[in-house]
N, C-alpha and C. Protein backbone atom coordinates (compact mmCIF):
# COMPACT_ATOMS: atom_id res chain seq x y z
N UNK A 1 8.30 74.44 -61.90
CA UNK A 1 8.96 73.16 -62.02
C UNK A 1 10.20 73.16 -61.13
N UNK A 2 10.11 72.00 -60.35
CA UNK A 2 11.43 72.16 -59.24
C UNK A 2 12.39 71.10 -59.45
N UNK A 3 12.20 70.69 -60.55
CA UNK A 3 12.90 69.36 -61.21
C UNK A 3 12.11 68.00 -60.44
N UNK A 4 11.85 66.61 -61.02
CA UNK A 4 10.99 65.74 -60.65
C UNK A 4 11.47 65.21 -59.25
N UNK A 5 12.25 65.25 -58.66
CA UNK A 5 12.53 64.41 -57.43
C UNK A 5 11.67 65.85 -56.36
N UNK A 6 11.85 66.92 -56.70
CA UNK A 6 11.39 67.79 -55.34
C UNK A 6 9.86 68.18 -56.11
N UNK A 7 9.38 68.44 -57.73
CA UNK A 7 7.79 68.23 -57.65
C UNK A 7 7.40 67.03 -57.38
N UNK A 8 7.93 65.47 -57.22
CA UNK A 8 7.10 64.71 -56.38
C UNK A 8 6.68 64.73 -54.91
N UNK A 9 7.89 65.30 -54.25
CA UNK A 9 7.58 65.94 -52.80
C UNK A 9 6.57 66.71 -52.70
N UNK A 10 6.51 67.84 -53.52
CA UNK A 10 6.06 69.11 -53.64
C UNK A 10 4.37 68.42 -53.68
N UNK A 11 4.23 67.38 -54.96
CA UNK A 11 3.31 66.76 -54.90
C UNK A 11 2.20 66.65 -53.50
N UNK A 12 2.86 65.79 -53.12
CA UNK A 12 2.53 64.56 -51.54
C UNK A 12 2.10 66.23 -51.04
N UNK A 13 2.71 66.94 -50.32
CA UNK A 13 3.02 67.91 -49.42
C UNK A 13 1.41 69.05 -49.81
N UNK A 14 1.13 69.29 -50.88
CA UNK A 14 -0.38 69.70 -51.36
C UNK A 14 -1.26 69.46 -51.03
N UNK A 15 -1.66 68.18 -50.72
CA UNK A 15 -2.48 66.90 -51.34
C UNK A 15 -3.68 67.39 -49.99
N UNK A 16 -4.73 67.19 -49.34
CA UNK A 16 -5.14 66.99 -48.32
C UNK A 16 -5.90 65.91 -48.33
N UNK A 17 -6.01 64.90 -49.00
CA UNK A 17 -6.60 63.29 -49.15
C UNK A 17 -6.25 62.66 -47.94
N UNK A 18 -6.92 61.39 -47.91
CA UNK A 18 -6.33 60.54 -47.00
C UNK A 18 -5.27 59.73 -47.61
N UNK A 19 -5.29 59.67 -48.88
CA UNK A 19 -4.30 59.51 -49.88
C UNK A 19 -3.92 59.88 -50.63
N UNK A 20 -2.49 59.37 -51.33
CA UNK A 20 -1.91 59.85 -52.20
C UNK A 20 -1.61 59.04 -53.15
N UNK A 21 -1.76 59.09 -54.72
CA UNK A 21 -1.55 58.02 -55.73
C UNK A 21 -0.55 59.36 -56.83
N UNK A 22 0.48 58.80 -56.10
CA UNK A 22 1.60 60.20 -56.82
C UNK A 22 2.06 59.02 -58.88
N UNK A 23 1.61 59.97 -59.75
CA UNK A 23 1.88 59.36 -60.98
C UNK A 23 2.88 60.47 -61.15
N UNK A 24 3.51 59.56 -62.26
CA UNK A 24 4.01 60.30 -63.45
C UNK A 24 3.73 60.84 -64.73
N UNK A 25 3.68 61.89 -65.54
CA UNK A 25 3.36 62.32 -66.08
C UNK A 25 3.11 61.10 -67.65
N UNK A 26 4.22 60.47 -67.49
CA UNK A 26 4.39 59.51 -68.36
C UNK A 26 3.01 58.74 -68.36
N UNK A 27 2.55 58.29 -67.34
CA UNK A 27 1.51 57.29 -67.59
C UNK A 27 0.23 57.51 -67.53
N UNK A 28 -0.63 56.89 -67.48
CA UNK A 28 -1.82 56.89 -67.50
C UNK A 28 -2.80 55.76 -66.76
N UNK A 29 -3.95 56.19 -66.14
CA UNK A 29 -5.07 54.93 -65.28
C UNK A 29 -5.36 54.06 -65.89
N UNK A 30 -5.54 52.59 -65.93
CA UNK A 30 -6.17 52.10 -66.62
C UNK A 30 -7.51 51.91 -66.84
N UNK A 31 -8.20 51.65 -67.29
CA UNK A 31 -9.84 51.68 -67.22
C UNK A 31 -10.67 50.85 -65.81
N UNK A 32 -11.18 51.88 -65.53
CA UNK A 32 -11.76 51.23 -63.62
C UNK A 32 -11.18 50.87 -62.88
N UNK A 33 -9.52 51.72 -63.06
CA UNK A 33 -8.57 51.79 -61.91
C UNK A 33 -9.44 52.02 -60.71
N UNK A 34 -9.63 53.38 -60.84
CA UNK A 34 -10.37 54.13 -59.71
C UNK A 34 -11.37 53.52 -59.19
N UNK A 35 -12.28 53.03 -59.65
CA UNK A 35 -12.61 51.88 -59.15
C UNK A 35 -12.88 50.76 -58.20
N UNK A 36 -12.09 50.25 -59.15
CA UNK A 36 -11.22 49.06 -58.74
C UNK A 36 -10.45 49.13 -57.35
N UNK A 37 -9.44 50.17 -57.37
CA UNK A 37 -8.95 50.70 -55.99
C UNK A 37 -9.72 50.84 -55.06
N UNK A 38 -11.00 51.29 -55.41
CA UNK A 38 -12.06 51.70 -54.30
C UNK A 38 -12.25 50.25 -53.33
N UNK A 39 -12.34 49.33 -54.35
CA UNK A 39 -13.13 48.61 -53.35
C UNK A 39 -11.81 47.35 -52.42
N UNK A 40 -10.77 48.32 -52.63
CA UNK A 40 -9.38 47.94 -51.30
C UNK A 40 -9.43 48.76 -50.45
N UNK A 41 -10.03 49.77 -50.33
CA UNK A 41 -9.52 50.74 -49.73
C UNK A 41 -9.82 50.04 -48.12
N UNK A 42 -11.01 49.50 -48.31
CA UNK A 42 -11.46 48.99 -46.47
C UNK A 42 -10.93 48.12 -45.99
N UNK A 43 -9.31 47.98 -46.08
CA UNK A 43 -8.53 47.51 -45.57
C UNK A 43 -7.03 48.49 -44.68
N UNK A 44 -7.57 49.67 -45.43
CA UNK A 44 -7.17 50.86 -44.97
C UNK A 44 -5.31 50.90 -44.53
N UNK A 45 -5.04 50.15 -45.47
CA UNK A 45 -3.27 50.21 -45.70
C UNK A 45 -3.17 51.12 -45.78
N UNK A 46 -1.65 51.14 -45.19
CA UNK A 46 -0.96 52.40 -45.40
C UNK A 46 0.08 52.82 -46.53
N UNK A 47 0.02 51.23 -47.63
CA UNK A 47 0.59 51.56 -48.75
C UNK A 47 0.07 50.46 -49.80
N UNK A 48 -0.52 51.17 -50.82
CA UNK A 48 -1.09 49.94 -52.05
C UNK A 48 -0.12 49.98 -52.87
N UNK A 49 0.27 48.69 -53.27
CA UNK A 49 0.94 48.63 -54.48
C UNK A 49 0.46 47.72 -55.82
N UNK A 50 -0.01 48.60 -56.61
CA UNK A 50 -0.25 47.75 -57.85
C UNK A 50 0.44 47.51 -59.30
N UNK A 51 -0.15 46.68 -59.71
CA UNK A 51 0.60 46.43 -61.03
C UNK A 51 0.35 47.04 -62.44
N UNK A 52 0.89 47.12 -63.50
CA UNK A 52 1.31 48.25 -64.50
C UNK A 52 1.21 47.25 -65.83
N UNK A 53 0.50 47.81 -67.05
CA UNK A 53 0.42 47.12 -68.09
C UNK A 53 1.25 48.04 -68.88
N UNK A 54 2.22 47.67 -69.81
CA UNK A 54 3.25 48.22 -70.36
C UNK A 54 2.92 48.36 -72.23
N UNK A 55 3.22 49.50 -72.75
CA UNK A 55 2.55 49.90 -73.59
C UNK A 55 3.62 50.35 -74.60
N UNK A 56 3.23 51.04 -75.94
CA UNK A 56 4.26 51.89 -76.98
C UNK A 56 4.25 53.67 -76.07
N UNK A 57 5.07 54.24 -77.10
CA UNK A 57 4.59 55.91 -76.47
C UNK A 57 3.50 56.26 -76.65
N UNK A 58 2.79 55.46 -77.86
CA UNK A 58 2.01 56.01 -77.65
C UNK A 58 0.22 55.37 -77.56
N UNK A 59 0.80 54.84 -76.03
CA UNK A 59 -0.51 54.48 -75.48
C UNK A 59 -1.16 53.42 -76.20
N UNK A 60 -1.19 52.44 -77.22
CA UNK A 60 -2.08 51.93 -77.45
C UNK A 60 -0.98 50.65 -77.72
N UNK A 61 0.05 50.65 -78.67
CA UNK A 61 0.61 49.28 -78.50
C UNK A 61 0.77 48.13 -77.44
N UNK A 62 0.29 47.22 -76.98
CA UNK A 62 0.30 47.08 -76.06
C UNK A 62 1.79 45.69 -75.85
N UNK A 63 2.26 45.94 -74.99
CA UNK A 63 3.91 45.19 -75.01
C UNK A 63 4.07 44.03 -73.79
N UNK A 64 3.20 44.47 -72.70
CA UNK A 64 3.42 43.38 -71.61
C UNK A 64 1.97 43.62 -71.23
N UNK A 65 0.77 43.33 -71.20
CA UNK A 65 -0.75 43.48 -70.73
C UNK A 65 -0.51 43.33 -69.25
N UNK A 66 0.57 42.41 -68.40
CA UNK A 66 0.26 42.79 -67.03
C UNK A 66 1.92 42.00 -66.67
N UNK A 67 2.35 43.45 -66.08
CA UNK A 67 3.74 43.35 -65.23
C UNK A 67 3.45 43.58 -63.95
N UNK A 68 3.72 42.12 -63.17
CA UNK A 68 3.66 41.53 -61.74
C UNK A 68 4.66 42.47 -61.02
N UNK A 69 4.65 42.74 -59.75
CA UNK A 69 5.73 43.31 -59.24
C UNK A 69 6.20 41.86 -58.28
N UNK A 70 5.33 40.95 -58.06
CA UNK A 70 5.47 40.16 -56.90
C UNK A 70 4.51 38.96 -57.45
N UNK A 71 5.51 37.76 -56.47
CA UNK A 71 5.03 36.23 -57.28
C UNK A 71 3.39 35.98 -56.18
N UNK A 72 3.04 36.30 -56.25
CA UNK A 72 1.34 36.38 -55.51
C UNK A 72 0.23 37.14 -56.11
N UNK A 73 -0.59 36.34 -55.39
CA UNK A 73 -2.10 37.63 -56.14
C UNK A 73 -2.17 38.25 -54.84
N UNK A 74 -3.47 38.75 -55.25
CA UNK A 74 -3.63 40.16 -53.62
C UNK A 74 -3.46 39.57 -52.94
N UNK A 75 -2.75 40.48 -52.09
CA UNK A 75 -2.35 40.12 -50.30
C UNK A 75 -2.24 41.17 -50.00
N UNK A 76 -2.61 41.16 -48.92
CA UNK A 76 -2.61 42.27 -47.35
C UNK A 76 -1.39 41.67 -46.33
N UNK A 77 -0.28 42.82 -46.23
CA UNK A 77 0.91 42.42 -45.82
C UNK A 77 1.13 43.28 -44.41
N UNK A 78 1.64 42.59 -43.07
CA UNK A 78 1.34 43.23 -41.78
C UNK A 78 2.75 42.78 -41.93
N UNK A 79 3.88 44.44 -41.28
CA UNK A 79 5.03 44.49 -41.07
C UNK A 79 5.31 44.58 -39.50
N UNK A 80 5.64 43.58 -38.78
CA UNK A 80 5.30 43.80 -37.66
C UNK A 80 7.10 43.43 -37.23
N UNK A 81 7.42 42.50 -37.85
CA UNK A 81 8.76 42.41 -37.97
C UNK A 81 10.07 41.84 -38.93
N UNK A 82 10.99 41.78 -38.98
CA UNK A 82 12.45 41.70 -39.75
C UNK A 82 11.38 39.99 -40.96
N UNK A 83 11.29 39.50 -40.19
CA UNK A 83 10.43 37.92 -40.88
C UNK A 83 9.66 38.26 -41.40
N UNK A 84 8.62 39.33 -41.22
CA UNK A 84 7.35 39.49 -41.99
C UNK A 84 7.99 40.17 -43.40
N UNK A 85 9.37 41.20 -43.30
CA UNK A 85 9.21 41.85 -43.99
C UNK A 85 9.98 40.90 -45.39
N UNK A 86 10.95 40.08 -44.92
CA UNK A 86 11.33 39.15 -45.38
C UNK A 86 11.23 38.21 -46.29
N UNK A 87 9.26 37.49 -45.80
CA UNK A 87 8.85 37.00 -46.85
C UNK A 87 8.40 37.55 -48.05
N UNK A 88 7.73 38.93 -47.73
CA UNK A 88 7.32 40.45 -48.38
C UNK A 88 8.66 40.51 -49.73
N UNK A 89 9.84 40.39 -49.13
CA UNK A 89 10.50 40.51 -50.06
C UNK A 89 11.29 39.69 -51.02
N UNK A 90 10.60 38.45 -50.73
CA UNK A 90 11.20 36.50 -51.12
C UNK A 90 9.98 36.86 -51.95
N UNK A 91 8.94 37.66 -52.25
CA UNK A 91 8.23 37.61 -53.50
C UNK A 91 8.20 38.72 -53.90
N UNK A 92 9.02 39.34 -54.25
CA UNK A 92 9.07 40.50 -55.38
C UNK A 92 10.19 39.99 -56.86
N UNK A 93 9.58 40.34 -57.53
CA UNK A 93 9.95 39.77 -58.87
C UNK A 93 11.23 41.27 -59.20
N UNK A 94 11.18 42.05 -58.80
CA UNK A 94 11.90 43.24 -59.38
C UNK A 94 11.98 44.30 -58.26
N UNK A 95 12.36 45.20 -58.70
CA UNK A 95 12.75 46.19 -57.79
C UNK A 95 11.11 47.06 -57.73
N UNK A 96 10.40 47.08 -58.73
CA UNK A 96 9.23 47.74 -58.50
C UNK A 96 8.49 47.37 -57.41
N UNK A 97 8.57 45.85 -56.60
CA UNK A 97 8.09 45.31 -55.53
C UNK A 97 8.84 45.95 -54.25
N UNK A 98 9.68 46.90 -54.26
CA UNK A 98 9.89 47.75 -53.33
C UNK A 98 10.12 49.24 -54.02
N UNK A 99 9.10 49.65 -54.25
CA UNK A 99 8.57 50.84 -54.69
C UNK A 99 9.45 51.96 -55.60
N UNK A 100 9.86 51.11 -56.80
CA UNK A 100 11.08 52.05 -57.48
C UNK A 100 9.91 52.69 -58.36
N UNK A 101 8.68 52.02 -58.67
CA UNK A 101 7.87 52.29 -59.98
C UNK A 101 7.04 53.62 -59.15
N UNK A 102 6.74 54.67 -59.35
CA UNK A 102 6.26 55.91 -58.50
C UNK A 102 4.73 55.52 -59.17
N UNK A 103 4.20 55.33 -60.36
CA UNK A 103 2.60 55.56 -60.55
C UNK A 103 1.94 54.05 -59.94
N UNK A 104 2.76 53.05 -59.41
CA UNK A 104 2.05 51.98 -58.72
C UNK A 104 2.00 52.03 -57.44
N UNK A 105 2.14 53.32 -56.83
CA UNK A 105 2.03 53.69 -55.06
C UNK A 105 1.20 54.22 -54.94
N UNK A 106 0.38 53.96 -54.15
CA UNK A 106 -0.88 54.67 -53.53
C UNK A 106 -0.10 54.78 -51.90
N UNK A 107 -0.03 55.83 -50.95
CA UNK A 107 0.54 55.84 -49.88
C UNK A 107 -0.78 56.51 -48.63
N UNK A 108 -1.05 56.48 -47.73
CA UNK A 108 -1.45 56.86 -46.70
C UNK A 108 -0.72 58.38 -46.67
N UNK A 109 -1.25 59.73 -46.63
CA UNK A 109 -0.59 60.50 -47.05
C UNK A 109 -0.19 60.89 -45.04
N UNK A 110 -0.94 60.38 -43.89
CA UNK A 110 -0.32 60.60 -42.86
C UNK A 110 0.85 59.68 -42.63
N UNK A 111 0.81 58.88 -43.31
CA UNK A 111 2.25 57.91 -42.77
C UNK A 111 3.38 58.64 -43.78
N UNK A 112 2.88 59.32 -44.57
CA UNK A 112 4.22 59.77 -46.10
C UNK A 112 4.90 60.71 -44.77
N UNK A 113 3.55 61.85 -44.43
CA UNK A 113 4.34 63.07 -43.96
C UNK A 113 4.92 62.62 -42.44
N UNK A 114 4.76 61.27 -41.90
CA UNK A 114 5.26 61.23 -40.91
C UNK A 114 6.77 60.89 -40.25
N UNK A 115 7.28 60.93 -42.23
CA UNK A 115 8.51 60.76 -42.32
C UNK A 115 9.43 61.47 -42.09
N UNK A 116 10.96 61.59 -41.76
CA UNK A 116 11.65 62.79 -41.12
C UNK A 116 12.73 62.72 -43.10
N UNK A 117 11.92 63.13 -43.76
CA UNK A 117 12.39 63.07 -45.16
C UNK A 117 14.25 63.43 -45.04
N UNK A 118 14.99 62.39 -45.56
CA UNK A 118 16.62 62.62 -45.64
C UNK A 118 16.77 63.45 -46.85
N UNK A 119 17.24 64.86 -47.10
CA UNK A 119 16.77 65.59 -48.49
C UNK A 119 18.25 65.15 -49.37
N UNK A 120 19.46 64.40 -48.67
CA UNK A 120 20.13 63.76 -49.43
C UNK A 120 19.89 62.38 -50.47
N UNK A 121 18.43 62.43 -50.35
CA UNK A 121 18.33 61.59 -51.68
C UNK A 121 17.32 62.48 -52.57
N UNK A 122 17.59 63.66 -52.55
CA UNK A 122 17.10 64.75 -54.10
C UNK A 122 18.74 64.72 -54.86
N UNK A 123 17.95 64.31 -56.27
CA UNK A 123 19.29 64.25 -57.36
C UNK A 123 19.06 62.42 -57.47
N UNK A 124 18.59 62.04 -56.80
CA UNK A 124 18.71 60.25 -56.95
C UNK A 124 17.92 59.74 -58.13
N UNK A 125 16.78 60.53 -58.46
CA UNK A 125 15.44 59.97 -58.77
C UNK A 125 14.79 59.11 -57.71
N UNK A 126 14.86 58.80 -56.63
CA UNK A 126 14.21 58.03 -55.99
C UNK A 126 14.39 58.86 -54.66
N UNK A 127 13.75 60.47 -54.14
CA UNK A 127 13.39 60.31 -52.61
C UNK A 127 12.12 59.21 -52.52
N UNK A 128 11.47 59.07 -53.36
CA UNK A 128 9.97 58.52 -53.01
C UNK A 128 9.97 57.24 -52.26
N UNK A 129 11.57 56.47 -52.44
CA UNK A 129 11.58 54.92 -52.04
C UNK A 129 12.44 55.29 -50.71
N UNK A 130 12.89 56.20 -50.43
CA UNK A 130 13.31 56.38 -48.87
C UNK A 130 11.85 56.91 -48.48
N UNK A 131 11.16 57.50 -48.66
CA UNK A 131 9.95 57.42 -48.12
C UNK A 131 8.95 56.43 -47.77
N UNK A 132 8.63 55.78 -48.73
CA UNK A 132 8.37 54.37 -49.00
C UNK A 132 8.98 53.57 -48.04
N UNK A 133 10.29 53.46 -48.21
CA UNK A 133 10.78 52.42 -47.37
C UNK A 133 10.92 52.76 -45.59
N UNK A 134 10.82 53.75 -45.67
CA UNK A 134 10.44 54.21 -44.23
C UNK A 134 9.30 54.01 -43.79
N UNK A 135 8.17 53.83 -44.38
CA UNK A 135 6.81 53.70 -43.91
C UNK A 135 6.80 51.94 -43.54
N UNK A 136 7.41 51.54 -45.34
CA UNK A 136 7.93 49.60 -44.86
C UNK A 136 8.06 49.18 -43.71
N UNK A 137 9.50 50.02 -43.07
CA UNK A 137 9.88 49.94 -42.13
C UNK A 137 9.41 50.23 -40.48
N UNK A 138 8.58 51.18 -40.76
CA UNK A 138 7.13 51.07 -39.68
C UNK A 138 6.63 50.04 -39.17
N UNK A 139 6.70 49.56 -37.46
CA UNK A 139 6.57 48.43 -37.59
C UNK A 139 4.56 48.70 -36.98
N UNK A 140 3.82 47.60 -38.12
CA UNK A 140 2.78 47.66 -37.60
C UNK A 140 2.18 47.83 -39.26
N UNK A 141 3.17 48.62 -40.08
CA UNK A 141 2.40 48.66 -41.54
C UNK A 141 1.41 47.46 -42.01
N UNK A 142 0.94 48.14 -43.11
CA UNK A 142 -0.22 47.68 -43.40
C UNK A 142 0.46 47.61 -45.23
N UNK A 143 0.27 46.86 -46.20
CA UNK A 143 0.53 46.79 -47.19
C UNK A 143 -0.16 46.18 -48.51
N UNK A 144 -1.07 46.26 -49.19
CA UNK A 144 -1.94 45.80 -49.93
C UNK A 144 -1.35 45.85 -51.23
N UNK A 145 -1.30 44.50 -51.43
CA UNK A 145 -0.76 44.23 -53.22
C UNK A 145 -2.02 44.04 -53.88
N UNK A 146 -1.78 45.04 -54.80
CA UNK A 146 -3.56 44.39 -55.93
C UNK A 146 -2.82 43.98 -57.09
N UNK A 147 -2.87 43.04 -57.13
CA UNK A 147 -2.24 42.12 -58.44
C UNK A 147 -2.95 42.21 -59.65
N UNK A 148 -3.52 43.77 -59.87
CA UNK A 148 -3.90 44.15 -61.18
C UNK A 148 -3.39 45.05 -61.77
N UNK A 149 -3.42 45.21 -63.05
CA UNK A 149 -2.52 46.66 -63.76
C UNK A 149 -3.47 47.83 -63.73
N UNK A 150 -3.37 48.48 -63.01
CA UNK A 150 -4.15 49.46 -62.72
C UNK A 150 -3.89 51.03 -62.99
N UNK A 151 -2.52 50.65 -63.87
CA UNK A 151 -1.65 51.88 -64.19
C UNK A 151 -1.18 51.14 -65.66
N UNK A 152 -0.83 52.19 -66.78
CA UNK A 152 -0.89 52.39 -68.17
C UNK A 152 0.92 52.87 -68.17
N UNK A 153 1.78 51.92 -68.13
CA UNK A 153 3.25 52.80 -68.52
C UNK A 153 3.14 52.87 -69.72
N UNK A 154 3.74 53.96 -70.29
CA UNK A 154 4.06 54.09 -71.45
C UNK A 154 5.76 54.24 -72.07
N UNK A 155 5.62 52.99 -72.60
CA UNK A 155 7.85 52.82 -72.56
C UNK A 155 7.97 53.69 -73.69
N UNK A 156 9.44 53.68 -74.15
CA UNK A 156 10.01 54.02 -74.93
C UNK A 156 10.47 55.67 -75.03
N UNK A 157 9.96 56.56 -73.65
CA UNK A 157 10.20 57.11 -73.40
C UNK A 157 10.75 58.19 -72.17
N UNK A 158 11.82 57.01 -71.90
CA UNK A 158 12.15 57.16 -70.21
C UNK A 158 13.11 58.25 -70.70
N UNK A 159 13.48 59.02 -70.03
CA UNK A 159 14.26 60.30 -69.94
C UNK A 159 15.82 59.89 -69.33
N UNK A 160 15.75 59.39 -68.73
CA UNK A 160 17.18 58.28 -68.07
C UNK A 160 17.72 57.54 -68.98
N UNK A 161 16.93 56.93 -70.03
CA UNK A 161 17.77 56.24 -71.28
C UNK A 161 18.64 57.12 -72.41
N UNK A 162 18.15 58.34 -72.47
CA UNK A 162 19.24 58.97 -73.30
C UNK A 162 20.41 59.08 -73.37
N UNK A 163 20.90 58.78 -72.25
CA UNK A 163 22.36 58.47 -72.18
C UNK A 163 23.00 56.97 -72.46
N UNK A 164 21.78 56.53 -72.41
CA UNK A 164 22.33 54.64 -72.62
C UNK A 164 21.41 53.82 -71.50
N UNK A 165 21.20 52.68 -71.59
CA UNK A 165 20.45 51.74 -70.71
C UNK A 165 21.35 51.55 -69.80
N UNK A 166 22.57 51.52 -69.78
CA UNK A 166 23.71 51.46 -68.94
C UNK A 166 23.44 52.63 -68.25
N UNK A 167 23.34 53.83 -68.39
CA UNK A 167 23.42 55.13 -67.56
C UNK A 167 22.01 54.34 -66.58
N UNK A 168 21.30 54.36 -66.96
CA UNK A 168 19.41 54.28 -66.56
C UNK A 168 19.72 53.09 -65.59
N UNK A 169 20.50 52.10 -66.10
CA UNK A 169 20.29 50.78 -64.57
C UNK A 169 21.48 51.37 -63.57
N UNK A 170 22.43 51.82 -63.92
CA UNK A 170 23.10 52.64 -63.12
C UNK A 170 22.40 53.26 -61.85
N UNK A 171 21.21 54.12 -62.46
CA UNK A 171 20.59 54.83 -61.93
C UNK A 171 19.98 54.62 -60.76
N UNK A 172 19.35 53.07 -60.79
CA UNK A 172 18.72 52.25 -60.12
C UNK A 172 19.50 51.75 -59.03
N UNK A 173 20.90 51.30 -59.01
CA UNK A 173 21.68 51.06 -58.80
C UNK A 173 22.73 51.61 -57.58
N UNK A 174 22.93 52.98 -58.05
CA UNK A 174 22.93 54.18 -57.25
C UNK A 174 22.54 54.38 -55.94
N UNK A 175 21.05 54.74 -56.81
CA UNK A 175 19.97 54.76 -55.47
C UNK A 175 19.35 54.08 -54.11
N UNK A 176 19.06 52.23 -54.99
CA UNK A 176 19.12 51.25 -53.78
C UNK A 176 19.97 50.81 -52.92
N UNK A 177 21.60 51.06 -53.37
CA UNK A 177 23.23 51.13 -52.96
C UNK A 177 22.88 51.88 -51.65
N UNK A 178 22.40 53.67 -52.07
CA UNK A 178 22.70 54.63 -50.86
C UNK A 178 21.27 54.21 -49.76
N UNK A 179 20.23 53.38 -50.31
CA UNK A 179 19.01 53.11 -49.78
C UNK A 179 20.05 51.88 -48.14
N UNK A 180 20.44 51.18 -49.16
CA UNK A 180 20.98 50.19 -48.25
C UNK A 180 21.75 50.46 -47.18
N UNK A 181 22.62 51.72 -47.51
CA UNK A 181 23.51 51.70 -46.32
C UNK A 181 22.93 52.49 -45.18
């Protein structure tokens, strides 16, 4: 165990797929995720992002059946420039629409490693969205929203809230702050 920001690296860096669908331990697939994913794949993005049905700890309460990251159904998103990425981001409902949520990324695992990884965002909880957002920032990306919950969160047990919901949005906070500059 290398603490979660460097086993998600550690993750990606294993992998020899053409992809990578890095989860968290916390969650779980939903039924004919796998699937379901399959039949996006022949659009051959270099980053899927899908949506997350929100649950009790334990897996079966069910609390939100489908959390949108973005005001659209599927779309296939070409980053070619500052405008494209723009409208990309005039429909995200939350921060999970730029990749804070780690089990709704599916990534191209040659575009992950083609990143020159900044290791000053280990300790953030989020290298994964300087990664992420570096690939965004690729001009030419490829981006596929599947506007299904294809991932199982399971709340009530975030590890960041023990200190307070205040510590935990902090957290968020932090991270997209040092993302920005």
């Amino acid at each position: 165990n290398l603490g979660p920001d460097r086993n998600f690296l550690a993750s990606v860096s294993l992998a020899n797929g053409d992809y990578c669908w890095i989860f968290g331990s916390d969650d779980a697939l939903a039924k004919d995720s796998l699937a379901i994913l399959q039949t996006y794949l022949d659009s051959q993005a270099d980053i899927y992002l899908c949506d997350r049905k929100e649950t009790g700890c334990d897996l079966v309460e069910i609390r939100n059946p489908h959390r949108s990251w973005l005001r659209t159904d599927d779309e296939l998103y070409v980053f070619n420039n500052n405008l494209d990425r723009e409208i990309y981001l005039s429909r995200c409902l939350s921060i999970g629409g730029v990749f804070s949520y780690l089990s709704s990324l599916i990534v191209k695992k040659e575009r992950w490693d083609a990143i020159d990884f900044d290791a000053s965002y280990i300790g953030t909880s989020y290298p994964h969205v300087f990664i992420m957002m570096s690939v965004f920032n690729t001009p030419g990306c490829l981006l596929h929203y599947i506007s299904k919950p294809l991932v199982i969160c399971r709340g009530d047990n975030d590890s960041f809230e023990k200190k307070g919901k205040a510590r935990r949005i902090l957290i968020d906070f932090i991270a997209y702050l040092k993302l920005a500059n």
